[in-house]
Protein backbone atom coordinates (compact mmCIF):
# COMPACT_ATOMS: atom_id res chain seq x y z
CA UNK A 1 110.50 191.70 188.18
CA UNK A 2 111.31 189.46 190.89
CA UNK A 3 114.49 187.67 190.28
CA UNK A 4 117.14 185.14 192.36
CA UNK A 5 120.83 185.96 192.94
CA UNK A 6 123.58 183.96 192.95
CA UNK A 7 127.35 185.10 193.61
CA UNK A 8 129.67 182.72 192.91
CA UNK A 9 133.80 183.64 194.14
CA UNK A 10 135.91 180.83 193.36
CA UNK A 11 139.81 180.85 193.39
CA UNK A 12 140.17 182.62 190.02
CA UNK A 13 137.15 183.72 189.12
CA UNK A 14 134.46 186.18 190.34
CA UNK A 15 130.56 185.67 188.78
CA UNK A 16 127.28 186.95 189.24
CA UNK A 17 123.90 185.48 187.84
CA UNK A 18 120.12 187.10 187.90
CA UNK A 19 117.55 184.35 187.16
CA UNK A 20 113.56 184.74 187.14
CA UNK A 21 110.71 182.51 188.65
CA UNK A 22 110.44 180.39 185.73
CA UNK A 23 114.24 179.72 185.48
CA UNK A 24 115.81 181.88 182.92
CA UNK A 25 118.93 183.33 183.22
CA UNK A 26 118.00 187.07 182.78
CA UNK A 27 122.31 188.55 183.21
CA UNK A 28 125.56 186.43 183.61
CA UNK A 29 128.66 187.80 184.64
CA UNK A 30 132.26 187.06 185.17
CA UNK A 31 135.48 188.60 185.85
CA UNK A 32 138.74 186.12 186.03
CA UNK A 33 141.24 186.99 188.49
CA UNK A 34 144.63 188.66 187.31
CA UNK A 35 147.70 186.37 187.70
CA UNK A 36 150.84 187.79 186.88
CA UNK A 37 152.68 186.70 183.85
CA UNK A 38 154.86 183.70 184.71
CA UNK A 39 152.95 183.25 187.97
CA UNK A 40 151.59 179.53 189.25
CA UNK A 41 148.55 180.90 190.59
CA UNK A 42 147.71 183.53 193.34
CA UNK A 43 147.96 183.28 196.96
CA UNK A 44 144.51 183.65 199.00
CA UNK A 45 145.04 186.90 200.40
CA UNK A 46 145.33 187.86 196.65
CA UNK A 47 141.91 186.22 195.60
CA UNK A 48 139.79 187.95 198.59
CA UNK A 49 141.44 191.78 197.29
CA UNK A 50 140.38 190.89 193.72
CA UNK A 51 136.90 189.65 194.58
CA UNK A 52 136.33 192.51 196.54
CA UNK A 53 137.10 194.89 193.37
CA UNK A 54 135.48 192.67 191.04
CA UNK A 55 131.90 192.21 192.84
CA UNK A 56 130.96 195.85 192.86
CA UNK A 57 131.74 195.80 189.15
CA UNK A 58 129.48 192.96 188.31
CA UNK A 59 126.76 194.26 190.23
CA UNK A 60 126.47 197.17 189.02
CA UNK A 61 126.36 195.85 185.61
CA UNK A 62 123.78 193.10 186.34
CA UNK A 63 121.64 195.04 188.94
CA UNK A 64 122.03 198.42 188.35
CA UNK A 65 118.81 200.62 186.80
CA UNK A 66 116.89 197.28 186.77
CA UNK A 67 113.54 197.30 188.21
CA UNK A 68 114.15 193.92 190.18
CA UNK A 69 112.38 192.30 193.64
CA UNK A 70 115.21 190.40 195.14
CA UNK A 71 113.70 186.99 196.33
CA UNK A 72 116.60 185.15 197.47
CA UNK A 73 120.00 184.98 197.39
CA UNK A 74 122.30 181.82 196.74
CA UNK A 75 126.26 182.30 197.39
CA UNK A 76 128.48 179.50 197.52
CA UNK A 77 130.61 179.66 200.71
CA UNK A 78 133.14 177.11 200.79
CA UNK A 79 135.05 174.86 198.22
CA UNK A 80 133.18 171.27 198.66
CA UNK A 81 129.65 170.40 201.09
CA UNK A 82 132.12 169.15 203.92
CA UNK A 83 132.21 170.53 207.52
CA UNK A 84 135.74 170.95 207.17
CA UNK A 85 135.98 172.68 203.70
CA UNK A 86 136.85 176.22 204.00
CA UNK A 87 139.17 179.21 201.60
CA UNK A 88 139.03 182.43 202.25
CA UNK A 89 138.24 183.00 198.77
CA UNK A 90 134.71 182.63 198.96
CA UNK A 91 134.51 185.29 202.06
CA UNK A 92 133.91 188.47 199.47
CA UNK A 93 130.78 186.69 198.13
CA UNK A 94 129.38 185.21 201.27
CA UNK A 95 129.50 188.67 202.91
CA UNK A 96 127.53 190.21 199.85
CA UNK A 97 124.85 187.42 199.61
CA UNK A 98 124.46 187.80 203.42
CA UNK A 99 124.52 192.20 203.02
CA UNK A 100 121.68 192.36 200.38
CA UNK A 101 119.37 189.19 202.24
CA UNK A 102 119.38 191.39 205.40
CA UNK A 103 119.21 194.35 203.12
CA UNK A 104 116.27 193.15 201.43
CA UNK A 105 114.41 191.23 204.22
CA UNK A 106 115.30 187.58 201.56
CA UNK A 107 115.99 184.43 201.96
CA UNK A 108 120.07 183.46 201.71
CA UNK A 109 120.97 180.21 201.09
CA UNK A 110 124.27 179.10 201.09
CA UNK A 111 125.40 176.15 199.39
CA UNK A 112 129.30 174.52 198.45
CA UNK A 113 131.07 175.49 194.85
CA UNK A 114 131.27 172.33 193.94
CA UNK A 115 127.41 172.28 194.29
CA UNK A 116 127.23 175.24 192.29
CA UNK A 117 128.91 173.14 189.55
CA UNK A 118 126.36 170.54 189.68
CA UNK A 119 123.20 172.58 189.74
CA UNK A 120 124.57 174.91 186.39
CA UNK A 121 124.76 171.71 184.93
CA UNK A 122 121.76 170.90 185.89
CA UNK A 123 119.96 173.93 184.89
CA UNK A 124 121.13 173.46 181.55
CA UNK A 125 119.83 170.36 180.90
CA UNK A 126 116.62 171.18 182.10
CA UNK A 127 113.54 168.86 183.38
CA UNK A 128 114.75 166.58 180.47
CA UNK A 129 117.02 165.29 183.11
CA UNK A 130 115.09 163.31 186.27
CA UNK A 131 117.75 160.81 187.30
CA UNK A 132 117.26 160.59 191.25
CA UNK A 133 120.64 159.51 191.65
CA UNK A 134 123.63 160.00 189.48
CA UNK A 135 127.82 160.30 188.90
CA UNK A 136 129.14 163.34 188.91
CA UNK A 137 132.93 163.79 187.70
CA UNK A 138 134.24 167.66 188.96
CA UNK A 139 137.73 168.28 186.91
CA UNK A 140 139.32 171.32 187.96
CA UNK A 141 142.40 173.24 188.88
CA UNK A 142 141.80 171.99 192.33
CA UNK A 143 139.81 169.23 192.05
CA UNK A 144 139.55 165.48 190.49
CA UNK A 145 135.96 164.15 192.66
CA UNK A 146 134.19 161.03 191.78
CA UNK A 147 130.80 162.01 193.55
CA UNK A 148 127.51 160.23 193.88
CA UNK A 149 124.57 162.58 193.95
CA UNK A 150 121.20 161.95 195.08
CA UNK A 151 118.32 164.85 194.54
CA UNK A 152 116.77 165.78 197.66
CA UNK A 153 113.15 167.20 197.95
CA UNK A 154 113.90 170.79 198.04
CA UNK A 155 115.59 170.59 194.82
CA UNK A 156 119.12 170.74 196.33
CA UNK A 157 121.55 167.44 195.32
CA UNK A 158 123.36 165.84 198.14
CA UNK A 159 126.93 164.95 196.96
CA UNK A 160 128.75 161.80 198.34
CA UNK A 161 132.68 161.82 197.48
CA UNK A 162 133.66 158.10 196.02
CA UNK A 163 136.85 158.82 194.70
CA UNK A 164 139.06 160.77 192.74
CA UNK A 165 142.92 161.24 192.08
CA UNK A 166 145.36 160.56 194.96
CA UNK A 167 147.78 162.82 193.52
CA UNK A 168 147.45 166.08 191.06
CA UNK A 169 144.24 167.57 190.77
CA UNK A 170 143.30 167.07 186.41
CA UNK A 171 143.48 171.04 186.12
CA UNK A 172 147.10 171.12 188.00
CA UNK A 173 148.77 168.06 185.56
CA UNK A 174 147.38 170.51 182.48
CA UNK A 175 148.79 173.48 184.03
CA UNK A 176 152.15 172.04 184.98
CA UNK A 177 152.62 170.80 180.99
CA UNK A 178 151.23 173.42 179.64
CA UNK A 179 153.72 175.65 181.75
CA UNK A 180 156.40 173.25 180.26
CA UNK A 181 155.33 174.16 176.45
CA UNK A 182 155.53 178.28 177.49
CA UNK A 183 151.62 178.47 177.49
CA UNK A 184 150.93 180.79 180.49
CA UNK A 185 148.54 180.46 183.34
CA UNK A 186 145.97 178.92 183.56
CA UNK A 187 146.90 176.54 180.80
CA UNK A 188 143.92 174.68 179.65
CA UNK A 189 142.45 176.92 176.92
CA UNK A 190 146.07 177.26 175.18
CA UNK A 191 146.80 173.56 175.63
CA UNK A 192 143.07 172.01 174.17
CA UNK A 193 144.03 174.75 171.04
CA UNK A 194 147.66 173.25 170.47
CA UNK A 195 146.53 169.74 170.81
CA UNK A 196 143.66 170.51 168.37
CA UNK A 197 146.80 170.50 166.09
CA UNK A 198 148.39 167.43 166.40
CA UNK A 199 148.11 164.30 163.73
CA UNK A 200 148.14 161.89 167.10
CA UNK A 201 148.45 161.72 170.72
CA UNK A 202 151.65 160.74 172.54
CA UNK A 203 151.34 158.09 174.49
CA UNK A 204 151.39 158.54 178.38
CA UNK A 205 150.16 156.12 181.18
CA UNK A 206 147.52 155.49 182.43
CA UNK A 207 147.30 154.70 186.66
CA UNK A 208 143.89 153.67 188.01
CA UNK A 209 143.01 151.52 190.71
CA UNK A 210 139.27 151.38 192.39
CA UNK A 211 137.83 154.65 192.69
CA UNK A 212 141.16 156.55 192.07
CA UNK A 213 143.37 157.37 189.56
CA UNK A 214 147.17 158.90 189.65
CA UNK A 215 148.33 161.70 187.42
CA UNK A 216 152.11 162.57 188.89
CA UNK A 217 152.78 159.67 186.53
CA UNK A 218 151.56 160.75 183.60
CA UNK A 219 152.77 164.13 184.39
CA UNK A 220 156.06 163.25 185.04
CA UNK A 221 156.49 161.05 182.09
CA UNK A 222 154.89 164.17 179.56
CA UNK A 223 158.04 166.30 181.01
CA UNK A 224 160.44 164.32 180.63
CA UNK A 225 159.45 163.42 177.09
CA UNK A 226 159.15 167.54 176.54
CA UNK A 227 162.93 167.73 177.57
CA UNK A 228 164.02 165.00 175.64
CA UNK A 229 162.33 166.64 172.24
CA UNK A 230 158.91 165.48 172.01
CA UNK A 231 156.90 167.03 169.64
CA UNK A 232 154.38 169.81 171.57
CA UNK A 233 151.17 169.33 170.08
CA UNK A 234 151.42 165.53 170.36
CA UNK A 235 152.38 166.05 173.95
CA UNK A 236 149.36 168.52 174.05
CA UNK A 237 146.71 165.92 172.79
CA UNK A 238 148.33 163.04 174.70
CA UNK A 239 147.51 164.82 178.02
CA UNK A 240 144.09 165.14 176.59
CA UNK A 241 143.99 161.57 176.30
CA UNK A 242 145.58 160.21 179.46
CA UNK A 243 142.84 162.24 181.49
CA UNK A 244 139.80 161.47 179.44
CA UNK A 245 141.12 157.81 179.64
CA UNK A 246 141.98 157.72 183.11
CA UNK A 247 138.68 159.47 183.80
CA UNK A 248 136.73 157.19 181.47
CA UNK A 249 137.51 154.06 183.45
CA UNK A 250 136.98 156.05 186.76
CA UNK A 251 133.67 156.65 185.57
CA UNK A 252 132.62 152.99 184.13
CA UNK A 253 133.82 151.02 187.50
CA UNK A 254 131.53 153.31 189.42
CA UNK A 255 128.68 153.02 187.29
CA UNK A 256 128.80 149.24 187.57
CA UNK A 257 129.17 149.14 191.11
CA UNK A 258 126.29 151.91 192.23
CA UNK A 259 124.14 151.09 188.83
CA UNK A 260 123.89 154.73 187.54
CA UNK A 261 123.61 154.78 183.95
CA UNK A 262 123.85 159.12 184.11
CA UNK A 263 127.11 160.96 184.61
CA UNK A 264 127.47 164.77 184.84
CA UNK A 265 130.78 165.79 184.17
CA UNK A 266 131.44 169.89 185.87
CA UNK A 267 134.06 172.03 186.15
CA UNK A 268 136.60 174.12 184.10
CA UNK A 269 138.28 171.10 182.37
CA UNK A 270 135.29 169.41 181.86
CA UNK A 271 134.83 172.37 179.17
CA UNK A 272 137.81 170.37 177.26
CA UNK A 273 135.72 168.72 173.71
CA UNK A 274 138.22 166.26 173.34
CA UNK A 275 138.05 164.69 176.98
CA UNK A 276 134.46 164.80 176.98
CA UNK A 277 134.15 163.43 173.06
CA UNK A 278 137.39 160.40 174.30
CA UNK A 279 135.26 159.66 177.36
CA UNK A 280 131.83 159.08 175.17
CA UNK A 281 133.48 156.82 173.41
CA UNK A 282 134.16 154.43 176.14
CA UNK A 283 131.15 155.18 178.02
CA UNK A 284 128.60 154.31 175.45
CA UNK A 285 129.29 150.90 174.62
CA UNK A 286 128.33 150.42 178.41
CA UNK A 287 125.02 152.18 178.80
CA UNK A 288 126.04 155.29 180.48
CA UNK A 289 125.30 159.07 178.97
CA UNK A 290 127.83 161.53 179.62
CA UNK A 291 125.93 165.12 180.43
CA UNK A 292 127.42 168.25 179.81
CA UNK A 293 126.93 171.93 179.55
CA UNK A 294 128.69 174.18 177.32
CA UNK A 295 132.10 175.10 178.23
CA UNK A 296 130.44 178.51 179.83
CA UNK A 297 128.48 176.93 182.06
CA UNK A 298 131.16 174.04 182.97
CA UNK A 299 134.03 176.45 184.22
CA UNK A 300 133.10 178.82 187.26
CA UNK A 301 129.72 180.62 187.30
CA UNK A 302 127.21 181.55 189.64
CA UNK A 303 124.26 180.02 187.54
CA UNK A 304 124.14 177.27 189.87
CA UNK A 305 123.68 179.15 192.77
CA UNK A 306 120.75 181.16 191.12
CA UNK A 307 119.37 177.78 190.45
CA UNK A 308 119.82 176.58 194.00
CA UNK A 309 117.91 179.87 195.64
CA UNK A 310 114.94 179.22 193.02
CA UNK A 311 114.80 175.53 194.01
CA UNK A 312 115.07 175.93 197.67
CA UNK A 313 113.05 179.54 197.60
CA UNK A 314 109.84 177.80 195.58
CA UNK A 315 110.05 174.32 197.97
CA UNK A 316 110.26 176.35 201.01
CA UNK A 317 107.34 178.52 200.09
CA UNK A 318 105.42 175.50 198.74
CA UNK A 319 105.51 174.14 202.52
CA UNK A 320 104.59 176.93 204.11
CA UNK A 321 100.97 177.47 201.95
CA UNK A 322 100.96 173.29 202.59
């Protein structure tokens, strides 16, 4: 069977993906890095040893004993589609994509994560989806981007940053509460299932201006209303809030202003039901569809780099038979 590859090794997670010609996922796979109990995170020389343990280990239980033709491979090999952007985290998987294309005589495209993000997205929503030009919202441990994406003709999306937060990343302000309330690292997961607890939010501010938001504010004013006794699931669900209103006006100013009536939102908080369901609310009353994936598919994968090989494999062999 002849399939696509895409490797996907982001800062704490390691995937693999196997999709056909026709653009079904045939094997998905995922390994989250280790961080220590009471750790903040891992440094990058820690993310490259774990990839390089981890990738083997997907592999061979995506690939292995198959009776596969590889036709391309798609690896993501930096953090955004910048010149600049660069983590060493993404070395492990750009030097297997680049091992099995020579290996195999294929195709290897490489492509940013935050690409990646966009195209699983994508792939999920299938050809139901033809907006040209669209918002994209990426909410992650390490990002908060506004983007504006435009669909180029070999199927790749060409991502234009608008705006975002000026301070901590939407992942980072969950982490650093849900630290606060004793819920480990990363934080999300734990947090969303307190919160789903609460009778009502706590209030926290909300600072936009433009194209950007701030969240040291709200962050600041959720700890000190931990210390002085706040209840923890309130303060759980009033995080919730804060971004998916924060986010929510991010989202309708730039809609107005470019006239794009589609918004993806990607990335590992964007698998958060609340923020998503909060931002519906006050996007519909204005026109504009919020897209989403399943949670799976929003947090880290490689599906979007499968995607991306298939796209730019089938428009690069459509060219060359004219």
């Amino acid at each position: 069977m002849e399939i696509f590859l895409g490797i996907d090794t982001s800062c704490y997670t390691t995937s693999l993906a196997v999709m056909d010609k026709e653009g079904r996922l045939l094997a998905e796979a995922r390994r989250p890095l280790t961080v220590k109990e009471g750790g903040r995170g891992l440094a990058q020389r820690d993310m490259v040893f774990q990839h390089v343990k981890n990738l083997p280990l997907l592999a061979e239980g995506s690939l292995e004993g198959k009776d596969y033709h590889l036709l391309a491979v798609g690896v993501s090999a930096k953090p955004r589609p910048s010149a600049e952007s660069y983590m060493p985290a993404f070395l492990p998987g750009l030097s297997l994509g680049r091992s099995l294309a020579a290996a195999c005589g294929c195709p290897l495209y490489t492509l940013s994560h935050q690409e990646g993000h966009v195209a699983a997205v994508l792939w999920h929503l299938g050809d139901d989806f033809k907006a040209e030009k669209f918002l994209t919202l990426h909410i992650s441990g390490g990002t908060t981007d506004l983007l504006l994406v435009t669909a180029r003709d070999d199927g790749s999306h060409a991502l234009s940053l608008l705006g975002g937060s000026s301070d901590l990343q939407a992942g980072q302000f969950v982490d650093r509460v849900g630290q606060a309330l004793g819920l480990g690292f990363p934080a999300g997961p734990a947090l969303e299932k307190l919160a789903g607890t609460a009778a009502a939010p706590l209030e926290l501010p909300v600072a936009y201006s433009g194209y950007h938001i701030s969240l040291a504010g709200p962050c600041t004013a959720a700890l000190r209303a931990l210390a002085k006794g706040a209840e923890p699931a309130a303060l759980a669900l009033g995080v919730e809030r804060v971004l998916a209103l924060s986010l929510g006006r991010l989202a309708r100013r730039a809609a107005a202003d470019h006239g794009c009536k589609e918004l993806l939102l990607v990335g590992g908080v964007a698998g958060n039901l609340y923020i998503r369901e909060e931002m519906e609310k006050l996007l519909r009353p204005r026109g504009i569809t919020l897209h989403t994936a399943p949670p799976l598919f929003s947090r880290d994968n490689a599906v979007g780099c499968a995607a991306v090989a298939r796209a730019r494999y089938i428009f690069q062999k459509e060219q060359e038979n004219g």
